[in-house]
PDB file of N, CA and C in Angstrom:
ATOM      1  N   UNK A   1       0.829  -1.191   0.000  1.00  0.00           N
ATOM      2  CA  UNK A   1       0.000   0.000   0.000  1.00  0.00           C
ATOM      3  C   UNK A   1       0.871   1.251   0.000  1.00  0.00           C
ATOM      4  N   UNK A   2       1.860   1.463   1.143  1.00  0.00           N
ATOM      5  CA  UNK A   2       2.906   2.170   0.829  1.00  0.00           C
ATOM      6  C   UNK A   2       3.221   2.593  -0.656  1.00  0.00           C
ATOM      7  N   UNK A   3       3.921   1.263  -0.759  1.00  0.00           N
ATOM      8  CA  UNK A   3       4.399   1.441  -2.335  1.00  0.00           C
ATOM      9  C   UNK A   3       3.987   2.158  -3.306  1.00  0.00           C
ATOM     10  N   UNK A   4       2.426   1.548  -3.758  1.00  0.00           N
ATOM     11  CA  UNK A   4       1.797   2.248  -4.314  1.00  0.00           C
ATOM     12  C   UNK A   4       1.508   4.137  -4.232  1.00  0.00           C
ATOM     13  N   UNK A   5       1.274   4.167  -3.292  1.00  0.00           N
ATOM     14  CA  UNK A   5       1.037   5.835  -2.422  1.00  0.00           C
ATOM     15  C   UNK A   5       2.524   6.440  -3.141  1.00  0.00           C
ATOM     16  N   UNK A   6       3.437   5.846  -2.695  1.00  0.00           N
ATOM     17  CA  UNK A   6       4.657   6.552  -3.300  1.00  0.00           C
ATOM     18  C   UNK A   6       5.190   6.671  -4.596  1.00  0.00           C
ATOM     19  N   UNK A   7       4.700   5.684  -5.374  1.00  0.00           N
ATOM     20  CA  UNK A   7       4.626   5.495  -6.694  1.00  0.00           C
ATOM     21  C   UNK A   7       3.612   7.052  -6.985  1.00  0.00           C
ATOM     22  N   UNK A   8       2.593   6.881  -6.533  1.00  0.00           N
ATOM     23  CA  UNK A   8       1.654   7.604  -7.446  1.00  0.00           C
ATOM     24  C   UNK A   8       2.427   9.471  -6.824  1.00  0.00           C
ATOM     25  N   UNK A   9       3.117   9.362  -6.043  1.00  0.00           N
ATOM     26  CA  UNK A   9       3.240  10.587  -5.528  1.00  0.00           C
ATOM     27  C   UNK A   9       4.483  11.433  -6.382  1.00  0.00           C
ATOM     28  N   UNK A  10       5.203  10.133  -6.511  1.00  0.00           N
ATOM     29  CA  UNK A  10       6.128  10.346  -7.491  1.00  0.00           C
ATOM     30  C   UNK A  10       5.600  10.888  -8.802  1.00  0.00           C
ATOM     31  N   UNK A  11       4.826   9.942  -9.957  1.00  0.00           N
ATOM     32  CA  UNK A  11       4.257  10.718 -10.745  1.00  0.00           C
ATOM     33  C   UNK A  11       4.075  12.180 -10.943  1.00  0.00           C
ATOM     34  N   UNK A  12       2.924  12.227  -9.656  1.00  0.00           N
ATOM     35  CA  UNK A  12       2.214  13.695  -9.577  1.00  0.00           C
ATOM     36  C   UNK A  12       3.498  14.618  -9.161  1.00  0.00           C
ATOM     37  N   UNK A  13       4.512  14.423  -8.865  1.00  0.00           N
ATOM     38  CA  UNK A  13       5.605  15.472  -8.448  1.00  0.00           C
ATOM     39  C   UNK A  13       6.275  15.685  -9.723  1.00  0.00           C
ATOM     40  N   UNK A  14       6.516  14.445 -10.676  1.00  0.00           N
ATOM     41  CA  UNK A  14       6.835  14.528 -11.901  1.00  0.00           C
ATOM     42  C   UNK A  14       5.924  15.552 -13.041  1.00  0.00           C
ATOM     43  N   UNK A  15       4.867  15.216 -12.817  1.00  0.00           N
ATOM     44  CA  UNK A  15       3.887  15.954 -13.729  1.00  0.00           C
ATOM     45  C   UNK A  15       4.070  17.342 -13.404  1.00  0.00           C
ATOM     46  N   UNK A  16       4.210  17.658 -12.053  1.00  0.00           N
ATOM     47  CA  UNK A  16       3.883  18.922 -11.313  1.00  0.00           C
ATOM     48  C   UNK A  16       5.490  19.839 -12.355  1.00  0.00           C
ATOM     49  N   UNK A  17       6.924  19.074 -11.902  1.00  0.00           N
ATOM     50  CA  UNK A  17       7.628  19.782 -11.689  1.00  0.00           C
ATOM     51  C   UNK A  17       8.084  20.005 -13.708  1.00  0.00           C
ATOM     52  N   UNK A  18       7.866  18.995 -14.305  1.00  0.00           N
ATOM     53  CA  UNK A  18       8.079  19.239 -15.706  1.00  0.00           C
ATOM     54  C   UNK A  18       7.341  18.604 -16.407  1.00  0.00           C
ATOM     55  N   UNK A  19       6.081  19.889 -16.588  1.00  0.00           N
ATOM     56  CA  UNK A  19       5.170  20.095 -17.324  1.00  0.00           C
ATOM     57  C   UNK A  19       5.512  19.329 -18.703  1.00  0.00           C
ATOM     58  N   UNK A  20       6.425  19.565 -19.405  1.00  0.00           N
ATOM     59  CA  UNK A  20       6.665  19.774 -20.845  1.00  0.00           C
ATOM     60  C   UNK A  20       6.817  18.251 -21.265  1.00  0.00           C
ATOM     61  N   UNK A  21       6.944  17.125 -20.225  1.00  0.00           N
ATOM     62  CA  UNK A  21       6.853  15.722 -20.021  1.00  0.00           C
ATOM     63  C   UNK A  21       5.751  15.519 -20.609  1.00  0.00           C
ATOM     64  N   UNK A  22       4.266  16.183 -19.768  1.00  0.00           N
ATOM     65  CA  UNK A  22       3.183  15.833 -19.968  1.00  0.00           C
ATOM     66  C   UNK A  22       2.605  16.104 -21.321  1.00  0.00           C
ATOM     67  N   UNK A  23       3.131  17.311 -21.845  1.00  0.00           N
ATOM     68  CA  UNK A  23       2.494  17.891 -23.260  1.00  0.00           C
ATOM     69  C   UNK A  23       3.576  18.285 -23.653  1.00  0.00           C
ATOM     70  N   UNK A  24       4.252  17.075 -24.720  1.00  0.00           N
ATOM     71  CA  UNK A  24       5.553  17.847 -25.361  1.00  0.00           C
ATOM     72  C   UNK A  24       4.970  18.856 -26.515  1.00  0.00           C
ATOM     73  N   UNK A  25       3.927  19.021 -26.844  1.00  0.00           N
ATOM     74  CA  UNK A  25       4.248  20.733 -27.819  1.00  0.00           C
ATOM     75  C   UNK A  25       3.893  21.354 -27.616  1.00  0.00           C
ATOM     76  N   UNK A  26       5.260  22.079 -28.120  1.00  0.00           N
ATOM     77  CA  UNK A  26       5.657  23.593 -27.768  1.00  0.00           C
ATOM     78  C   UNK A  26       4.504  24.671 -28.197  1.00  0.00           C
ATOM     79  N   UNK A  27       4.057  25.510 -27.434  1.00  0.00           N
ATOM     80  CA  UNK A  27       2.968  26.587 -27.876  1.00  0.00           C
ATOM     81  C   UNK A  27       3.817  27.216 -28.519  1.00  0.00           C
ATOM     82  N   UNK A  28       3.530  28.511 -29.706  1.00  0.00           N
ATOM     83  CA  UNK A  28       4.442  29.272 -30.705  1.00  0.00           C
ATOM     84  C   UNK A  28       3.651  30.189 -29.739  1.00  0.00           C
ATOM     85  N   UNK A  29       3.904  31.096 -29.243  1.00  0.00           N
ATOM     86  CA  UNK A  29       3.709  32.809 -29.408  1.00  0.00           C
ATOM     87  C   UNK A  29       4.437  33.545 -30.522  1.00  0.00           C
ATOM     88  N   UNK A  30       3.511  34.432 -30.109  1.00  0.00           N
ATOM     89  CA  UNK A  30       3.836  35.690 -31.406  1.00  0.00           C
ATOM     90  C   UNK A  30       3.390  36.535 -30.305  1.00  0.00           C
ATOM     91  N   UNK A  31       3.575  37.729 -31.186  1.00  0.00           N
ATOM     92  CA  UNK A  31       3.157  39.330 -30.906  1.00  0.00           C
ATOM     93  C   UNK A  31       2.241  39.728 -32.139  1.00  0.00           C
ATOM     94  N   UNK A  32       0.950  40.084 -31.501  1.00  0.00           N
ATOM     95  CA  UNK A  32       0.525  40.906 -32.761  1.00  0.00           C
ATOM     96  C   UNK A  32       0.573  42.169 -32.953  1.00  0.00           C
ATOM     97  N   UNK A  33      -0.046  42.404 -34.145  1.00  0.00           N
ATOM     98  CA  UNK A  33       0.397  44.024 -34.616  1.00  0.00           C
ATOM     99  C   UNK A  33       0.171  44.669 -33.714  1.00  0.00           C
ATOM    100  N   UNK A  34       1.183  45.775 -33.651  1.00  0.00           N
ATOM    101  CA  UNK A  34       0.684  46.556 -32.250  1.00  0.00           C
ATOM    102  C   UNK A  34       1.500  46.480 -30.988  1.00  0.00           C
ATOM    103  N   UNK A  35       2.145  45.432 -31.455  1.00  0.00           N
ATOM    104  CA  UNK A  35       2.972  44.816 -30.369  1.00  0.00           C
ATOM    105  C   UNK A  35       4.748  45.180 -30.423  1.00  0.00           C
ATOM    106  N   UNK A  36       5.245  45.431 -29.328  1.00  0.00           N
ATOM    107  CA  UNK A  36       6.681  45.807 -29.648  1.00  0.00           C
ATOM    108  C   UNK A  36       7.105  44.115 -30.474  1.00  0.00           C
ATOM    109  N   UNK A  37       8.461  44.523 -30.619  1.00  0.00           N
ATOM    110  CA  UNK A  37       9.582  43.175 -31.096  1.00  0.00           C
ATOM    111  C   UNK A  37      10.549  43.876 -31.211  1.00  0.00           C
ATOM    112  N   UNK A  38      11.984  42.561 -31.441  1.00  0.00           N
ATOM    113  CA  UNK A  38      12.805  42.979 -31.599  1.00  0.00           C
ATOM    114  C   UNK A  38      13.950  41.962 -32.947  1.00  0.00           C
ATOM    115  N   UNK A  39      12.623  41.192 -33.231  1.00  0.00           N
ATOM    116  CA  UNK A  39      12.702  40.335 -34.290  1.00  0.00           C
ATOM    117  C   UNK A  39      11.678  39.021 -35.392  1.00  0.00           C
ATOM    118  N   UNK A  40      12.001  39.393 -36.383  1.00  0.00           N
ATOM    119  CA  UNK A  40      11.164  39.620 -37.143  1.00  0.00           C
ATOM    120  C   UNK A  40       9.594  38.138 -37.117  1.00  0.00           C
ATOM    121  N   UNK A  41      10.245  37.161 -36.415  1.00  0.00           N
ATOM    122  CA  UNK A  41       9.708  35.688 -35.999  1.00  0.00           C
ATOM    123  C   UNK A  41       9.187  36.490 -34.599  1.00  0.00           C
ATOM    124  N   UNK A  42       9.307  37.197 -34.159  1.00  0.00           N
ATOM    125  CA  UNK A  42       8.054  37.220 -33.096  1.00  0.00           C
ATOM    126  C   UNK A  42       6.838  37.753 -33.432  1.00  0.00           C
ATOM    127  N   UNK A  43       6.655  38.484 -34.739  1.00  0.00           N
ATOM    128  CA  UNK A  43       5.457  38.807 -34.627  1.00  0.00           C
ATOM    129  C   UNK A  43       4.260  37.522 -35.723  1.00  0.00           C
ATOM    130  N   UNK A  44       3.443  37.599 -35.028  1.00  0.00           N
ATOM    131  CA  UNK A  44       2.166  36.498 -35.507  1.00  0.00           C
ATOM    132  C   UNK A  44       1.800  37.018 -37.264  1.00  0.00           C
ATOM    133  N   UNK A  45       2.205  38.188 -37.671  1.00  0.00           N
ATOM    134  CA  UNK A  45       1.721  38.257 -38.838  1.00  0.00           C
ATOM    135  C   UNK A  45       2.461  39.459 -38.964  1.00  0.00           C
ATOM    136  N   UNK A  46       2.786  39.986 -40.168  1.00  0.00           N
ATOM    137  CA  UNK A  46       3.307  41.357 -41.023  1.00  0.00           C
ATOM    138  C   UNK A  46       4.686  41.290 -40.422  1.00  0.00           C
ATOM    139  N   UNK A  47       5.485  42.125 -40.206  1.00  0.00           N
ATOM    140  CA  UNK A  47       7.064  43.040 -39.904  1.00  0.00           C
ATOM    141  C   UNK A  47       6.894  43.399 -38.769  1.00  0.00           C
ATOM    142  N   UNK A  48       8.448  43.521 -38.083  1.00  0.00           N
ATOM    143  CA  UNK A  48       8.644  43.967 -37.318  1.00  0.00           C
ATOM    144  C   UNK A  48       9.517  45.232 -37.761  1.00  0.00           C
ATOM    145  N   UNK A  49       8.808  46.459 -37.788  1.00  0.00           N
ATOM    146  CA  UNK A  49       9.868  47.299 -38.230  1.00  0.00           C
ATOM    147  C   UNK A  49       9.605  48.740 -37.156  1.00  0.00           C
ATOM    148  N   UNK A  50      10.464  49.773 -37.317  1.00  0.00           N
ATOM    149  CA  UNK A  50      10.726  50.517 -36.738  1.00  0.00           C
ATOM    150  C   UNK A  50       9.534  51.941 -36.596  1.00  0.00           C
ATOM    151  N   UNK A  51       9.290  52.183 -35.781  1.00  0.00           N
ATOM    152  CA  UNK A  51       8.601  53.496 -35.997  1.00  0.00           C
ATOM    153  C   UNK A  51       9.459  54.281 -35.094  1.00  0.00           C
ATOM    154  N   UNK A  52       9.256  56.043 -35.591  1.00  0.00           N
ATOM    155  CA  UNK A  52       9.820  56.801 -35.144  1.00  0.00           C
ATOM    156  C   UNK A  52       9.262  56.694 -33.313  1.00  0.00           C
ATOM    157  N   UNK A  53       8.130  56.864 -33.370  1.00  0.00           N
ATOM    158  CA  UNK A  53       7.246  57.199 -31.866  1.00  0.00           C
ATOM    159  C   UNK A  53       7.559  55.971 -30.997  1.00  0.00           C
ATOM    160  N   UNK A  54       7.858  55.110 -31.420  1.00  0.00           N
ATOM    161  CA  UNK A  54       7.450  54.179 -29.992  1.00  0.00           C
ATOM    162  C   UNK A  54       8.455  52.870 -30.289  1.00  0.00           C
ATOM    163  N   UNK A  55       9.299  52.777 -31.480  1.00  0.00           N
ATOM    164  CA  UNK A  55      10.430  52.345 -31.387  1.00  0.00           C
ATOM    165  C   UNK A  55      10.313  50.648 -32.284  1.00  0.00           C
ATOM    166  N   UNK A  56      10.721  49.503 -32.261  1.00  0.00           N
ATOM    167  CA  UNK A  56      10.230  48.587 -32.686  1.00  0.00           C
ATOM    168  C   UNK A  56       9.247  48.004 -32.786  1.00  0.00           C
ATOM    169  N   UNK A  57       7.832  47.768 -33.652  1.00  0.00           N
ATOM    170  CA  UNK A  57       7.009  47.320 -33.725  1.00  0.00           C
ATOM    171  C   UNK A  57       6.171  46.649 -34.616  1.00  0.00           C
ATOM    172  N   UNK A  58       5.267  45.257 -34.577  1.00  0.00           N
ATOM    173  CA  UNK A  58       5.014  44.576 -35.599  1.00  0.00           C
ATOM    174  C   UNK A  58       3.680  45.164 -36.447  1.00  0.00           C
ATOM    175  N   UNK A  59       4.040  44.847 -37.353  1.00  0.00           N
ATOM    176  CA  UNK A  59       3.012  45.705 -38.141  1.00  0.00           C
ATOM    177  C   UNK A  59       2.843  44.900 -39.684  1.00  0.00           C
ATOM    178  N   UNK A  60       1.567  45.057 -39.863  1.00  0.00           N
ATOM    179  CA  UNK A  60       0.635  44.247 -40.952  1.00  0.00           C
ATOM    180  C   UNK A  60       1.713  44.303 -41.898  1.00  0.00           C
ATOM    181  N   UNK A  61       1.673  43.552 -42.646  1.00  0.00           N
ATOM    182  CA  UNK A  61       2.484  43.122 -44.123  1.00  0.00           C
ATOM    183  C   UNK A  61       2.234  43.728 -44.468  1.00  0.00           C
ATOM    184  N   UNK A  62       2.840  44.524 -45.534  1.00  0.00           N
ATOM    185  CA  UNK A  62       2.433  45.411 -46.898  1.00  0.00           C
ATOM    186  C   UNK A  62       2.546  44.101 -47.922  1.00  0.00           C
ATOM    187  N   UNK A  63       1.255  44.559 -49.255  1.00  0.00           N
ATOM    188  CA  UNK A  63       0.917  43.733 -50.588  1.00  0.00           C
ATOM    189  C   UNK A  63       1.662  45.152 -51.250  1.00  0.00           C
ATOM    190  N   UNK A  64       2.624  43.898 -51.892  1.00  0.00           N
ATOM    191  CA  UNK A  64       3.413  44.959 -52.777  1.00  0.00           C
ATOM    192  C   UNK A  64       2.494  44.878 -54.211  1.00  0.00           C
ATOM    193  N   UNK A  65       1.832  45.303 -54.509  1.00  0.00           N
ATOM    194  CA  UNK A  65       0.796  45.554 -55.666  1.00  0.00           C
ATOM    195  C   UNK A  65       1.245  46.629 -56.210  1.00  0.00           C
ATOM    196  N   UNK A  66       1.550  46.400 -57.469  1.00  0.00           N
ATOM    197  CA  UNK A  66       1.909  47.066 -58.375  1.00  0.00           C
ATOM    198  C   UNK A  66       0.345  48.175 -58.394  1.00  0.00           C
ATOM    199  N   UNK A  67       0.228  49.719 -58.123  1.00  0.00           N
ATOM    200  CA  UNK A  67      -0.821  50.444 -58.469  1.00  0.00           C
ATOM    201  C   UNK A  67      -0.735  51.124 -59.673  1.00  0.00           C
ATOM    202  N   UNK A  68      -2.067  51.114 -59.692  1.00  0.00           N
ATOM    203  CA  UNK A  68      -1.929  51.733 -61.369  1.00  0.00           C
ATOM    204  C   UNK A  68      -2.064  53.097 -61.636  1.00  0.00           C
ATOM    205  N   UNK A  69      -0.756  53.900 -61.758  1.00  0.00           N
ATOM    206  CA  UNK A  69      -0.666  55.211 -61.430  1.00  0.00           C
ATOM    207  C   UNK A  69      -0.837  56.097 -62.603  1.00  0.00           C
ATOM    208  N   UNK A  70      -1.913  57.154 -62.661  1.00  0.00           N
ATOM    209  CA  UNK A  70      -1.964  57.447 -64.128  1.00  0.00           C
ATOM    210  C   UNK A  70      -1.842  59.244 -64.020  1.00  0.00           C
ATOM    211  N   UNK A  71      -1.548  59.700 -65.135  1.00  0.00           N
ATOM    212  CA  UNK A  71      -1.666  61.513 -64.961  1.00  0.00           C
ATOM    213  C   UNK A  71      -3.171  61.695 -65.586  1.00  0.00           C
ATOM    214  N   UNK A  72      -3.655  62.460 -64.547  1.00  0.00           N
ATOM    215  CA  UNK A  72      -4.924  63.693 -65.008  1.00  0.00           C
ATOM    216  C   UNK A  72      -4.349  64.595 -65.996  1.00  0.00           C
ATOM    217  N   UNK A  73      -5.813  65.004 -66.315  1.00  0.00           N
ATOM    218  CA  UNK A  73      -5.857  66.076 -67.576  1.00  0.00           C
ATOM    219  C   UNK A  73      -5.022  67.142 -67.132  1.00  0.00           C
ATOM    220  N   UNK A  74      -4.023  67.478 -68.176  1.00  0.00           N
ATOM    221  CA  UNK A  74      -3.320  68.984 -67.970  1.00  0.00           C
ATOM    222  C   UNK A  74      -1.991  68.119 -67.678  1.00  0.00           C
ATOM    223  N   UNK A  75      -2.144  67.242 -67.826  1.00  0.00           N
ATOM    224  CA  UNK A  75      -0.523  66.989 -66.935  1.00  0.00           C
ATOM    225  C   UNK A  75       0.318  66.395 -68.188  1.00  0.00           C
ATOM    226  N   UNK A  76       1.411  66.294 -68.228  1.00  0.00           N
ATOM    227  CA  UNK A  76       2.251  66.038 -69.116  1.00  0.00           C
ATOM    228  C   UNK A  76       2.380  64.420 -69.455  1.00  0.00           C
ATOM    229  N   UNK A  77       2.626  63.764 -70.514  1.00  0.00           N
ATOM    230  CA  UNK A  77       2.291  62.747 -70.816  1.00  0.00           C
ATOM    231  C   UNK A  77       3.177  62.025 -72.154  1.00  0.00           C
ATOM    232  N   UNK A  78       3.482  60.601 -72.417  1.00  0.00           N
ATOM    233  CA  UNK A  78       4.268  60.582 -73.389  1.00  0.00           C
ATOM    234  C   UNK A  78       3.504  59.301 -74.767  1.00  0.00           C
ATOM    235  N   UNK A  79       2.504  58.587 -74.055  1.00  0.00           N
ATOM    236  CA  UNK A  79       1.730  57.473 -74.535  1.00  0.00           C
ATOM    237  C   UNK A  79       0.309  57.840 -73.600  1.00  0.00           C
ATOM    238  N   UNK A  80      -0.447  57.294 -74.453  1.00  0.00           N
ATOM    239  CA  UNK A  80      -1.829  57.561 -74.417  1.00  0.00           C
ATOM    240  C   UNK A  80      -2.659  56.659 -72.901  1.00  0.00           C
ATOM    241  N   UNK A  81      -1.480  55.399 -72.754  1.00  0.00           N
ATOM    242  CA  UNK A  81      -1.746  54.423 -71.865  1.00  0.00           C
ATOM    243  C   UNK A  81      -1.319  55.545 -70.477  1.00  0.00           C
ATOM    244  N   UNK A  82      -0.970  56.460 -70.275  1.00  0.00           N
ATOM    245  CA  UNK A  82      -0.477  57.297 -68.664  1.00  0.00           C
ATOM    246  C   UNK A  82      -1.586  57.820 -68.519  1.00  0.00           C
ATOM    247  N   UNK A  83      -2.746  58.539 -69.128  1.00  0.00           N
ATOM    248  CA  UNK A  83      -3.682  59.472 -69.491  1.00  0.00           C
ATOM    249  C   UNK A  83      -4.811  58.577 -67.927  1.00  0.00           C
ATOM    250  N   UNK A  84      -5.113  58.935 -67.021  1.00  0.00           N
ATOM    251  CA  UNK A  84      -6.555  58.423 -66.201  1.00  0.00           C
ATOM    252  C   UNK A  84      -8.073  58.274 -67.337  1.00  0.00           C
ATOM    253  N   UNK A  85      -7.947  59.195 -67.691  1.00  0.00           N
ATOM    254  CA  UNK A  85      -8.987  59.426 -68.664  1.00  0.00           C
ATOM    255  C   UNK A  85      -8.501  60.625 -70.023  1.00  0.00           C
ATOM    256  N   UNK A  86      -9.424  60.333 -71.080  1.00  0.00           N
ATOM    257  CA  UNK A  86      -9.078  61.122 -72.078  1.00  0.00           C
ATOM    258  C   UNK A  86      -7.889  60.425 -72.814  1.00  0.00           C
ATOM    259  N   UNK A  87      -7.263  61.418 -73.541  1.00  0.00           N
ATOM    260  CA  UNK A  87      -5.780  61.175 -75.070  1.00  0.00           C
ATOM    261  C   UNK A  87      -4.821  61.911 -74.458  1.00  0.00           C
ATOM    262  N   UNK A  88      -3.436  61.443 -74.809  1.00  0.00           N
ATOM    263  CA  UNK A  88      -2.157  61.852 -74.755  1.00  0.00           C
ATOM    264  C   UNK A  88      -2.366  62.882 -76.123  1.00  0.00           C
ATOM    265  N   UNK A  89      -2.384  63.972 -75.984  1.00  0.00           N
ATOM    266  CA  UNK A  89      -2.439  65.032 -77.356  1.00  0.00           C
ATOM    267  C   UNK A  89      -1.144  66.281 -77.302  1.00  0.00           C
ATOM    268  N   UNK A  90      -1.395  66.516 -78.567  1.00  0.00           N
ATOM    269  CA  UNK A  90       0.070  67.731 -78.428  1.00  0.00           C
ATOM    270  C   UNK A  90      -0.307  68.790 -78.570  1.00  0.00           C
ATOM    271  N   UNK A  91      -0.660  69.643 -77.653  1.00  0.00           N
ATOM    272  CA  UNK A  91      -0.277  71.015 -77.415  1.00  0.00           C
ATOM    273  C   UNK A  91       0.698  72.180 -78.111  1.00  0.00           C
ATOM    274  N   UNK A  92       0.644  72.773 -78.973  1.00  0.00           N
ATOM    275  CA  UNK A  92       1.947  73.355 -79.690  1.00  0.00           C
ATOM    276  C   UNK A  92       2.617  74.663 -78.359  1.00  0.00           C
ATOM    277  N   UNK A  93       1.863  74.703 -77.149  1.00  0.00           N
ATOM    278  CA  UNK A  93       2.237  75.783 -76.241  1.00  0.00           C
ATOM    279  C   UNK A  93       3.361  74.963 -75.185  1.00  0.00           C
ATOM    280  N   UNK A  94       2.621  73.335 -74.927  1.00  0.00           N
ATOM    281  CA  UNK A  94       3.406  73.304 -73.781  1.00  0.00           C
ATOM    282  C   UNK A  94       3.765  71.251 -74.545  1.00  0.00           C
ATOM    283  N   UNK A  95       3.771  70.931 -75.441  1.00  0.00           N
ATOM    284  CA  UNK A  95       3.475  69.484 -75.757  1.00  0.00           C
ATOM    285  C   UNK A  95       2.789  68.593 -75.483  1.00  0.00           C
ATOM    286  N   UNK A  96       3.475  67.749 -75.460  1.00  0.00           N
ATOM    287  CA  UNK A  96       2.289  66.395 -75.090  1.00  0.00           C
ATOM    288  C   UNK A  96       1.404  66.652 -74.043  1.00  0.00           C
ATOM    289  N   UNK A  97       0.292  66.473 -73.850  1.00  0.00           N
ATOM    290  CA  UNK A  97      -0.928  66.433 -72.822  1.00  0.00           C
ATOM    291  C   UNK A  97      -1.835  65.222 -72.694  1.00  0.00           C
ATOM    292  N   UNK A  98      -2.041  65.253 -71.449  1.00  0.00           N
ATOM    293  CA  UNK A  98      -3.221  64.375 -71.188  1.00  0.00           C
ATOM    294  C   UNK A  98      -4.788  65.371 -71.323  1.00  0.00           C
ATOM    295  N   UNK A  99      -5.968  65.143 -72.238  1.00  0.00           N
ATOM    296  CA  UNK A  99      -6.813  65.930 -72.641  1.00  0.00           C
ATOM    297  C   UNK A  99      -8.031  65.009 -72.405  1.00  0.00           C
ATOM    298  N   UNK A 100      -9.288  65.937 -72.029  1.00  0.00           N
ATOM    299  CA  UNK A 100     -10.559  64.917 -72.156  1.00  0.00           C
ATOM    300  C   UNK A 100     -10.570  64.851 -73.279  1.00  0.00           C
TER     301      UNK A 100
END
């Protein structure tokens, strides 16, 4: 009866004192956005990069997406494809233009 009692006490001192016995996996933390770091695997999603105000911090990924950047009317132009709207046209005052 002993035996037993000490057996089982053993266990429970085992379980008690190293956890990581009982459930070998490892939890991942992160930091989310918002969150300081000081490298780039701690944060749960986006960068860890610098801001002026408050110093290292993780922050949403940027989608590097190419935008599609075009000139308004009046603005100078060399192909018809830069124009938002309207023609690449020539101006004899100032040249090429973007025109409705």
């Amino acid at each position: 009866m002993q035996f037993k009692f000490a057996l089982i006490s053993l266990f429970a001192a085992l379980a008690i004192a190293a956890p990581e016995v009982a459930s070998p996996e490892l939890e991942k933390r992160c930091t989310a956005n918002g969150g300081s770091c000081t490298q780039l695997s701690q944060c749960c999603s986006g960068n860890c990069e610098y801001d002026s105000s408050i110093g290292l911090v993780c922050k949403a990924a940027r989608k590097f997406k190419m935008e599609k950047r075009c000139t308004a009317n009046g603005g100078s132009c060399t192909q018809l494809s830069q124009c938002c709207s309207g023609n690449c046209e020539y101006d004899s005052s100032i040249g090429l233009v973007c025109k409705p």
